[in-house]
N, C-alpha and C. Protein backbone atom coordinates (compact mmCIF):
# COMPACT_ATOMS: atom_id res chain seq x y z
N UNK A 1 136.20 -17.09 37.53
CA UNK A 1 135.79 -15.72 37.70
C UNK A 1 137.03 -14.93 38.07
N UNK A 2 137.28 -13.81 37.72
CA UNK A 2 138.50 -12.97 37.77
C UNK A 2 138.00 -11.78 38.56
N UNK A 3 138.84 -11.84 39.75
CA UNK A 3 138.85 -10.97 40.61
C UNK A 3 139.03 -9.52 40.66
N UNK A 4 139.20 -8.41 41.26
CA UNK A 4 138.97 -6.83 40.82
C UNK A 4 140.59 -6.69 40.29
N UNK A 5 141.49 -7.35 41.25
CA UNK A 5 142.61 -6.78 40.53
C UNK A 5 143.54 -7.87 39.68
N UNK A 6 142.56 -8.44 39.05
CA UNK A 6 142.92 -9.21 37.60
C UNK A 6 143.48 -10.82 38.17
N UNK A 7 143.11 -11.39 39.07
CA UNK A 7 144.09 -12.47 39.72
C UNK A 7 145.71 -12.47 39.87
N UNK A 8 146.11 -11.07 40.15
CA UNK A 8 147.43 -10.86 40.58
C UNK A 8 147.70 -10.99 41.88
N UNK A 9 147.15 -11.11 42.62
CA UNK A 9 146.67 -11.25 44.27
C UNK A 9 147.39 -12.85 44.62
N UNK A 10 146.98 -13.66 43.53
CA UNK A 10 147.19 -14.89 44.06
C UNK A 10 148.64 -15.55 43.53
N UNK A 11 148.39 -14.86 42.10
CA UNK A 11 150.29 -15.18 41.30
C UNK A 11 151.07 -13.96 42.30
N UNK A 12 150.87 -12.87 42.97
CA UNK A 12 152.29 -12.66 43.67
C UNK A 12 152.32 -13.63 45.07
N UNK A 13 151.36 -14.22 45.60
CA UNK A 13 151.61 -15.14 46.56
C UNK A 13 152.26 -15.99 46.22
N UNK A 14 151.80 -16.93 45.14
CA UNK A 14 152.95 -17.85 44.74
C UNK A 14 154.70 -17.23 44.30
N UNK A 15 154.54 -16.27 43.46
CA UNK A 15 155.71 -16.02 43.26
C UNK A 15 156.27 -15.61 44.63
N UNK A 16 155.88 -15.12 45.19
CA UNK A 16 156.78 -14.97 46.89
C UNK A 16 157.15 -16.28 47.41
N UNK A 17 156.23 -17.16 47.01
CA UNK A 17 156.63 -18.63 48.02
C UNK A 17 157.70 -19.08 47.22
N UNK A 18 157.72 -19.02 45.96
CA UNK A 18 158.64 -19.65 44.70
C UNK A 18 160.19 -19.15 45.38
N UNK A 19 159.66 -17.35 45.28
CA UNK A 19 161.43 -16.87 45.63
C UNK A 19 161.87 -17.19 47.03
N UNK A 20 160.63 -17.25 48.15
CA UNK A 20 161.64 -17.86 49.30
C UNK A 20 162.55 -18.79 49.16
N UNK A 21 161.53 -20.12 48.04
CA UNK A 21 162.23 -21.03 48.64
C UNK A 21 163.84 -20.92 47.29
N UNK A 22 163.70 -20.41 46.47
CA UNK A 22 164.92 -20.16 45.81
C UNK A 22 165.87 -19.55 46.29
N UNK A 23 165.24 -18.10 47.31
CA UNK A 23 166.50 -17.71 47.76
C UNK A 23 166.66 -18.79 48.89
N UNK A 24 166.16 -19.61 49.70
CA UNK A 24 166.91 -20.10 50.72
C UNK A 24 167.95 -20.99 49.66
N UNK A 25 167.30 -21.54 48.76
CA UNK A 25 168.15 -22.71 48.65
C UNK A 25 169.93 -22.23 47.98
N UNK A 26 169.42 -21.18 47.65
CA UNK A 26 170.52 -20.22 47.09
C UNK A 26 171.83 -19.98 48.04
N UNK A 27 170.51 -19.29 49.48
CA UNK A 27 171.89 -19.20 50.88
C UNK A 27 172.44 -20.37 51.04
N UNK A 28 171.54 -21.22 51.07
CA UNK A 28 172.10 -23.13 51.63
C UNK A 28 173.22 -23.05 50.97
N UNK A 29 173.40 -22.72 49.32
CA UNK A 29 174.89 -23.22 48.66
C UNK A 29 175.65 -22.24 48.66
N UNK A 30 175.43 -20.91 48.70
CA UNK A 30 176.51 -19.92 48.67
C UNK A 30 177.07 -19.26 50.31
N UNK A 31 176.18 -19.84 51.59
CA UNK A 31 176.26 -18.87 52.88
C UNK A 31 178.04 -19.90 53.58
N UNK A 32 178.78 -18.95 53.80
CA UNK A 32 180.20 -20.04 54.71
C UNK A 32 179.41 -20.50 55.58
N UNK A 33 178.81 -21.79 55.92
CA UNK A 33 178.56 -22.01 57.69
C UNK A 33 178.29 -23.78 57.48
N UNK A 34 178.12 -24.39 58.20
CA UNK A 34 178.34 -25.70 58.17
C UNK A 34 177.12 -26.20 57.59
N UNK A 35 177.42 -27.41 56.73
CA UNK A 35 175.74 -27.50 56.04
C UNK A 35 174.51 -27.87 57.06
N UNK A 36 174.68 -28.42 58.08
CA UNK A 36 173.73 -28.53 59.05
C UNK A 36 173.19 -27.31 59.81
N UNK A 37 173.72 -26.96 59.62
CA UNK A 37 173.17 -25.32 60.47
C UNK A 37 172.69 -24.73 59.32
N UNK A 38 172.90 -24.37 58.26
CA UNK A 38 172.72 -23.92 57.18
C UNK A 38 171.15 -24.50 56.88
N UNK A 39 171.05 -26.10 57.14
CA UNK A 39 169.86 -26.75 56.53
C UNK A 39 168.88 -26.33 57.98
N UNK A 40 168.64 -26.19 59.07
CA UNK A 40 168.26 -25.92 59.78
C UNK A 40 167.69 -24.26 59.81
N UNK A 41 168.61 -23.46 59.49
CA UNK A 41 168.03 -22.23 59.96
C UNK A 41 167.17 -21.81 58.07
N UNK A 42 167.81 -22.80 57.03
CA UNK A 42 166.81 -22.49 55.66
C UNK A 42 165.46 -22.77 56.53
N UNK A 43 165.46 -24.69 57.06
CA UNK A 43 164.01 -24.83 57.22
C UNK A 43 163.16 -23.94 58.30
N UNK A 44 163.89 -23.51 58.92
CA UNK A 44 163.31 -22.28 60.57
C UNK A 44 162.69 -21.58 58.95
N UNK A 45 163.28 -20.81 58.20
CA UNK A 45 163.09 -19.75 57.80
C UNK A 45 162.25 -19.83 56.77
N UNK A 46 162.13 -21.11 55.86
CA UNK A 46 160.97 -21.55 55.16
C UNK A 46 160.10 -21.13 55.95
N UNK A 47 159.84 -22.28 57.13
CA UNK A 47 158.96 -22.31 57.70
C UNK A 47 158.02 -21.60 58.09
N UNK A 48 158.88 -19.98 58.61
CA UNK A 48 158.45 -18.66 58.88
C UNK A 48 157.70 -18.35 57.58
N UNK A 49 158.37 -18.51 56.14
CA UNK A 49 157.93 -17.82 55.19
C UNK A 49 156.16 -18.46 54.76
N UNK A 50 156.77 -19.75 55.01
CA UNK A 50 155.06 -20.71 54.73
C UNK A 50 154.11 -19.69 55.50
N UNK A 51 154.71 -20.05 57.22
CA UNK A 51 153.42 -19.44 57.52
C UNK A 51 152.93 -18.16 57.32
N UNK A 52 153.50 -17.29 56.68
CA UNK A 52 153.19 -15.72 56.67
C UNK A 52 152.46 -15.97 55.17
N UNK A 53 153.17 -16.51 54.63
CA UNK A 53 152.39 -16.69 52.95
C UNK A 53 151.20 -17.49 53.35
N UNK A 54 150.72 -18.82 54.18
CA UNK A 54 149.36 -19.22 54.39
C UNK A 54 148.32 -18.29 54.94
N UNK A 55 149.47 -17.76 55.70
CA UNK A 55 148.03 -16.15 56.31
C UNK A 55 148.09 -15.49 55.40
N UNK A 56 148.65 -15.26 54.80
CA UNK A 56 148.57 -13.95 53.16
C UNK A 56 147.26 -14.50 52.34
N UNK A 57 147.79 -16.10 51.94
CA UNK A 57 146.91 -16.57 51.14
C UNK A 57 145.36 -16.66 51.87
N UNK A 58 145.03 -16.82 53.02
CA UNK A 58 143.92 -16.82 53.97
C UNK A 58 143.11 -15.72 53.83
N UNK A 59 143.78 -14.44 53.89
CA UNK A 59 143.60 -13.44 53.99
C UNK A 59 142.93 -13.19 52.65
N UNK A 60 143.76 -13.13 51.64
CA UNK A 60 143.65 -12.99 50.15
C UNK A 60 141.90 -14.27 49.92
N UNK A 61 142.08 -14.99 50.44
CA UNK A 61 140.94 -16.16 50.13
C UNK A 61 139.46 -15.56 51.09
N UNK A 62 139.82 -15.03 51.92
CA UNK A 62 138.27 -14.21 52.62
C UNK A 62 138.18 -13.19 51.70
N UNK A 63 139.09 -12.22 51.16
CA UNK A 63 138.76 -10.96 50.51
C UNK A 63 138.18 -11.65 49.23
N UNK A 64 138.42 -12.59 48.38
CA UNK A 64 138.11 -13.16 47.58
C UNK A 64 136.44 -13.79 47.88
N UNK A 65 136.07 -14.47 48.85
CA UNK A 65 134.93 -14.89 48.95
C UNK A 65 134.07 -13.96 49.43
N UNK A 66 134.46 -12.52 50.01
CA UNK A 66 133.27 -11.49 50.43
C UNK A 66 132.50 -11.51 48.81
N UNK A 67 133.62 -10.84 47.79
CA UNK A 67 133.37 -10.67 46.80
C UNK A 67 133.16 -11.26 45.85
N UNK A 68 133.28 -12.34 45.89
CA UNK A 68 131.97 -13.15 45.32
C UNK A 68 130.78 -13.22 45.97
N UNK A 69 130.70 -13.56 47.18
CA UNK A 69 128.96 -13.06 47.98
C UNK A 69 128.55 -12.03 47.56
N UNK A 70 129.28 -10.58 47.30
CA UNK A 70 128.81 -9.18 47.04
C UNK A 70 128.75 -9.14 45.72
N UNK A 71 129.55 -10.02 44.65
CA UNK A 71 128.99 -9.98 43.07
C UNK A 71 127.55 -11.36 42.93
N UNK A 72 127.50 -11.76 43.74
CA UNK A 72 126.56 -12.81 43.42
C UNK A 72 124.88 -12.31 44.02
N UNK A 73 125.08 -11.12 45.02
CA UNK A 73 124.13 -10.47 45.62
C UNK A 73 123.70 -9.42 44.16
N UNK A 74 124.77 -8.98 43.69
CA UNK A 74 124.19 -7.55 42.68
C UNK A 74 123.67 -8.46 41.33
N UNK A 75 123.98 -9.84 40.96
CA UNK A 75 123.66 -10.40 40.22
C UNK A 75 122.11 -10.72 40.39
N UNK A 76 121.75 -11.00 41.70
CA UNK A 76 120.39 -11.15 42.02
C UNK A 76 119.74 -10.61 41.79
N UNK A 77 120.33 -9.32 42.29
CA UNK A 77 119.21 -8.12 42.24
C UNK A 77 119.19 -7.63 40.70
N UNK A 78 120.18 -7.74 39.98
CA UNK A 78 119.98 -7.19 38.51
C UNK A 78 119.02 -8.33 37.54
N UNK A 79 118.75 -9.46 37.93
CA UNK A 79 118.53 -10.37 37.44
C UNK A 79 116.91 -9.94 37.60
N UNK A 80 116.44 -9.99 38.99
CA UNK A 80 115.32 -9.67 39.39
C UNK A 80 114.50 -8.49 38.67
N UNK A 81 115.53 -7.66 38.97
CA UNK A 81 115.19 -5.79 37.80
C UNK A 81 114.90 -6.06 36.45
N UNK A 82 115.53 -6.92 35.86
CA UNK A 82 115.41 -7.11 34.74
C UNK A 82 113.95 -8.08 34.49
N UNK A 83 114.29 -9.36 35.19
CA UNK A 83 112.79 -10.09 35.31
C UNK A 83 111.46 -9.15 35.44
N UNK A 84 111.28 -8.00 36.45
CA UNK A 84 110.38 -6.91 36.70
C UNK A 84 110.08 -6.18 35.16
N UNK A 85 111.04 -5.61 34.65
CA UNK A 85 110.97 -5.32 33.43
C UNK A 85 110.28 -6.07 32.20
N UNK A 86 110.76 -7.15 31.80
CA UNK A 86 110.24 -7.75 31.19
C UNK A 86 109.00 -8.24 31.37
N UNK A 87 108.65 -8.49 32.54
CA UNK A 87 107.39 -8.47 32.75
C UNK A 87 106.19 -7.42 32.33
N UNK A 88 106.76 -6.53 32.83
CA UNK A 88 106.04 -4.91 32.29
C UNK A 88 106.29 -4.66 30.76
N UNK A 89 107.01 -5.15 29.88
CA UNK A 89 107.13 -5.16 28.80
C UNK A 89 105.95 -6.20 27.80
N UNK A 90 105.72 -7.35 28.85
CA UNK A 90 104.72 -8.35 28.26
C UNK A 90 103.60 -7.76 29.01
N UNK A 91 103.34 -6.89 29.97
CA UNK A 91 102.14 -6.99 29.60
C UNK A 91 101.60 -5.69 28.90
N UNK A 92 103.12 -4.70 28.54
CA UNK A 92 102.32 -3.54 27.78
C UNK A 92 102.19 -4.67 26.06
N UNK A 93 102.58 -5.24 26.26
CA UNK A 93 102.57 -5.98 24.46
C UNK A 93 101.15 -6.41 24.72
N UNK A 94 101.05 -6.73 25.60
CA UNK A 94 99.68 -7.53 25.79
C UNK A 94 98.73 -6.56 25.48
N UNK A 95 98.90 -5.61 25.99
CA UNK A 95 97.87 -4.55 26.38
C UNK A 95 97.52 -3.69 24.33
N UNK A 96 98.92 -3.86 23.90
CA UNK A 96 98.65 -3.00 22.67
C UNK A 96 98.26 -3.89 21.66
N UNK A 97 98.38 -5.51 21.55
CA UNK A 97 97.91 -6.32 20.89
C UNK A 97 96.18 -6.70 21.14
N UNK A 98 95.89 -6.65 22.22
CA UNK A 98 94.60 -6.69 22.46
C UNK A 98 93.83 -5.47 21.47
N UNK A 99 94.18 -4.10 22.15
CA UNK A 99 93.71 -3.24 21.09
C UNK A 99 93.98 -3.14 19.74
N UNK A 100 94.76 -3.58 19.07
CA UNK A 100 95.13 -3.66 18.02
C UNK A 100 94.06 -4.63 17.09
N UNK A 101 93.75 -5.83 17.87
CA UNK A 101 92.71 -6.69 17.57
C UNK A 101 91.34 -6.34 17.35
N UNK A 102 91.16 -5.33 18.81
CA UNK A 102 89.67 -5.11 18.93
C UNK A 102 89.67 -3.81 17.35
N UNK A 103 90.57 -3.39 17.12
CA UNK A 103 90.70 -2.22 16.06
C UNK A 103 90.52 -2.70 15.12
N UNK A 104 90.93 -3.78 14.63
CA UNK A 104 91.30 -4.55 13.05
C UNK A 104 89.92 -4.98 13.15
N UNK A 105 89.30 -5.81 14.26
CA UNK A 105 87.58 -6.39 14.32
C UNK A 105 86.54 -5.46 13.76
N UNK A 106 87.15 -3.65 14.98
CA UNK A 106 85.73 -3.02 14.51
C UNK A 106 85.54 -2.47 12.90
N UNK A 107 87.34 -2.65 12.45
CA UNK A 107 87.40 -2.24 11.00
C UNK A 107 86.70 -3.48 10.07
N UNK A 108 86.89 -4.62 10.71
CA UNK A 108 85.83 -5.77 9.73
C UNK A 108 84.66 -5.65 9.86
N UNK A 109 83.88 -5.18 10.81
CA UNK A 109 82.31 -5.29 11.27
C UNK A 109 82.19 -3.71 10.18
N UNK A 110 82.95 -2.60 10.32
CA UNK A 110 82.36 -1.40 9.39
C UNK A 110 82.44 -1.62 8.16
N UNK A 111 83.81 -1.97 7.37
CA UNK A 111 83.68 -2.73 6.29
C UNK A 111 82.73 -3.45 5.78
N UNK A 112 82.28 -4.45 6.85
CA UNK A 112 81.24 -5.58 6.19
C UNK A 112 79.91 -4.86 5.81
N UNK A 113 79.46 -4.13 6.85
CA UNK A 113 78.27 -3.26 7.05
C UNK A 113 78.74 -2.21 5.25
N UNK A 114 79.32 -1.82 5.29
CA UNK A 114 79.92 -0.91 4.16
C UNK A 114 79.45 -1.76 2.77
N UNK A 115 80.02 -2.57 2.33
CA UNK A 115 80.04 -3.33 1.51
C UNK A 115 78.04 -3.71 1.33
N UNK A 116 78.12 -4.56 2.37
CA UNK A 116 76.76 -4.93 2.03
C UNK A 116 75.74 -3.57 1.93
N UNK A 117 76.12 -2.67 2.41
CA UNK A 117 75.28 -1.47 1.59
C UNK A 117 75.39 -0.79 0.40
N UNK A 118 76.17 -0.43 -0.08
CA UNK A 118 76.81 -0.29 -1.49
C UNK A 118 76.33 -1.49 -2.05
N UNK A 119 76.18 -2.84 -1.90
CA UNK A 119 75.94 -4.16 -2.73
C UNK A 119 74.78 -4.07 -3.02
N UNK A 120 73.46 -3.87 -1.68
CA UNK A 120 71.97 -3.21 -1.83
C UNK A 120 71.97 -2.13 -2.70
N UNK A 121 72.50 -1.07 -2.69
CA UNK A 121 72.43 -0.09 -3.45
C UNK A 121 72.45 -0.25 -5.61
N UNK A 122 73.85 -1.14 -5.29
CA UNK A 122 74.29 -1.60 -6.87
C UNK A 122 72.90 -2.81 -7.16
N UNK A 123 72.90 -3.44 -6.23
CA UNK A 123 71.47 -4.15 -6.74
C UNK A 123 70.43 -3.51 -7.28
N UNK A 124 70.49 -2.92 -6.44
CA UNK A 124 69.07 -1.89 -6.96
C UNK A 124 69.30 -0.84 -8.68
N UNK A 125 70.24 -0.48 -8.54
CA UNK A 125 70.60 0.01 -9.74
C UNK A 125 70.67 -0.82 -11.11
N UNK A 126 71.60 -1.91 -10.27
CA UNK A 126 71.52 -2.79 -11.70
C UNK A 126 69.77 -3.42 -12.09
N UNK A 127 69.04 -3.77 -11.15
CA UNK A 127 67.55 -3.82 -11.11
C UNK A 127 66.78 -2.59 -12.03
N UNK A 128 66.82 -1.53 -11.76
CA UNK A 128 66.76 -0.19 -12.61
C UNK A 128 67.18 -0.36 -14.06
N UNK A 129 68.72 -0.07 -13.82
CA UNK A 129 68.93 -0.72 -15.49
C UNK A 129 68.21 -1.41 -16.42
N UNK A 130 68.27 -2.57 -15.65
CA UNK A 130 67.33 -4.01 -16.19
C UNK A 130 65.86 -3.55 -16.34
N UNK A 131 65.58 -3.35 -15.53
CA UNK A 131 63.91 -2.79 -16.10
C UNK A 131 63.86 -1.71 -17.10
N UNK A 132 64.67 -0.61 -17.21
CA UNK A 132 64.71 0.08 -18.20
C UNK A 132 65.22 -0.08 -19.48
N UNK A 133 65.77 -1.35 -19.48
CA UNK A 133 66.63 -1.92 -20.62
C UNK A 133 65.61 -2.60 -21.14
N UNK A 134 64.69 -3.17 -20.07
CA UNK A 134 63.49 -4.38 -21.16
C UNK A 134 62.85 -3.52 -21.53
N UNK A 135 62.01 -2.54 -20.71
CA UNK A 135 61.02 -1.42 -21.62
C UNK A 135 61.57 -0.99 -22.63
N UNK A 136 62.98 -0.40 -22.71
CA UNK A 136 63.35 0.02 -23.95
C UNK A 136 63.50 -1.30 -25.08
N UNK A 137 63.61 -2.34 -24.77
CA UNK A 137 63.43 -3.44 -25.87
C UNK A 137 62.25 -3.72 -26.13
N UNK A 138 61.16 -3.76 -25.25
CA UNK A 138 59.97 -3.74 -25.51
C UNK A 138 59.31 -2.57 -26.26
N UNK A 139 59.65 -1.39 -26.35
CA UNK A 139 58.78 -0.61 -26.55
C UNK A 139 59.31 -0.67 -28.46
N UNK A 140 60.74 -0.85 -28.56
CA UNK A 140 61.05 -0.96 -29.89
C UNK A 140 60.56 -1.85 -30.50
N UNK A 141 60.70 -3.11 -29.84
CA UNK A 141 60.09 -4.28 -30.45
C UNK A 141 58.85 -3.80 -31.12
N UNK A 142 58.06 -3.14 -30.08
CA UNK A 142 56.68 -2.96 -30.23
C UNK A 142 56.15 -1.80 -32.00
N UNK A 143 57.78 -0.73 -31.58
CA UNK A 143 57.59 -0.38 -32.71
C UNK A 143 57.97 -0.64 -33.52
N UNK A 144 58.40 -1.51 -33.71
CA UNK A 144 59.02 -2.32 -35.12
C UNK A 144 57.93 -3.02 -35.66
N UNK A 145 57.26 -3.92 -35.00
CA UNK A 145 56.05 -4.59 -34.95
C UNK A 145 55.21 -3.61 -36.01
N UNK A 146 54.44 -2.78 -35.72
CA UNK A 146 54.02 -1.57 -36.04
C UNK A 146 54.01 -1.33 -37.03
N UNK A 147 55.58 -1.35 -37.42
CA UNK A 147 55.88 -0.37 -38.82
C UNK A 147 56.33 -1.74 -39.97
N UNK A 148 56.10 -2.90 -39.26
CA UNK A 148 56.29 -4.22 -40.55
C UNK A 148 54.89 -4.03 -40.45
N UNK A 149 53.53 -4.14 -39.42
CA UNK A 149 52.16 -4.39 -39.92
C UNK A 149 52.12 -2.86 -40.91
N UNK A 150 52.87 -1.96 -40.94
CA UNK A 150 51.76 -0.82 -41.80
C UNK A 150 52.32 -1.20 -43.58
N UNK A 151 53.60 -1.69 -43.45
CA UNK A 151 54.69 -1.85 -44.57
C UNK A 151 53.97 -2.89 -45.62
């Protein structure tokens, strides 16, 4: 995870510890003074530098862990907001699929009712037809009949 100001916080700590110990070792070979004194007041002065860079880095490592507690808190809560949401999203789906159902049903129950009346109706007509179709075959028949007995 990358911190607010890009993990530069922690590469200039190191690079500070890097250049102490380069510049000491630098004074060690270039300072006039006897190499024992020389190796002595580098390590005094490391030493100083460690510890100011371990409290740097200490320091730098609490500011680092608030903020992860404080990004891991807004994560919660956005996580949660969002869970809330979606919830309210399933149950408006819920809510418009139900009606949607009961809509498409009452359109099958009017339909059906529809149909089977128009079907009574065409029955009946085609019934009509049919009876008026045999009388009219009958009644020709009849006069045909008729006009071979007079012939």
């Amino acid at each position: 995870m990358e911190n607010k100001d890009g993990g530069k916080g922690l590469a200039f700590l190191w690079g500070t510890l890097v250049g102490a110990i380069v510049g000491a070792l630098g004074w060690i070979f270039f300072a006039p003074r006897e190499t024992k004194e020389k190796a002595e007041e580098v390590a005094d002065r490391v030493k100083e530098r460690s510890v100011e860079v371990a409290g740097e880095a200490k320091e730098k490592g609490k500011e680092l862990k608030e903020q992860a507690i404080d990004l891991t808190e807004k994560a919660k809560e956005k996580a949660k907001d969002l869970g809330e949401k979606v919830g309210e999203y399933k149950d408006t789906a819920a809510y418009i699929a139900q009606g949607v159902g009961e809509t498409v049903a009452e359109y099958a129950r009017t339909g059906k009712e529809v149909m089977k009346e128009k079907g009574e109706r065409l029955g009946k007509k085609a019934g009509e037809i049919a009876k008026t179709g045999k009388e009219a075959y009958l009644k020709r028949k009849k006069e045909l009949e008729e006009k071979r007995e007079e012939d």
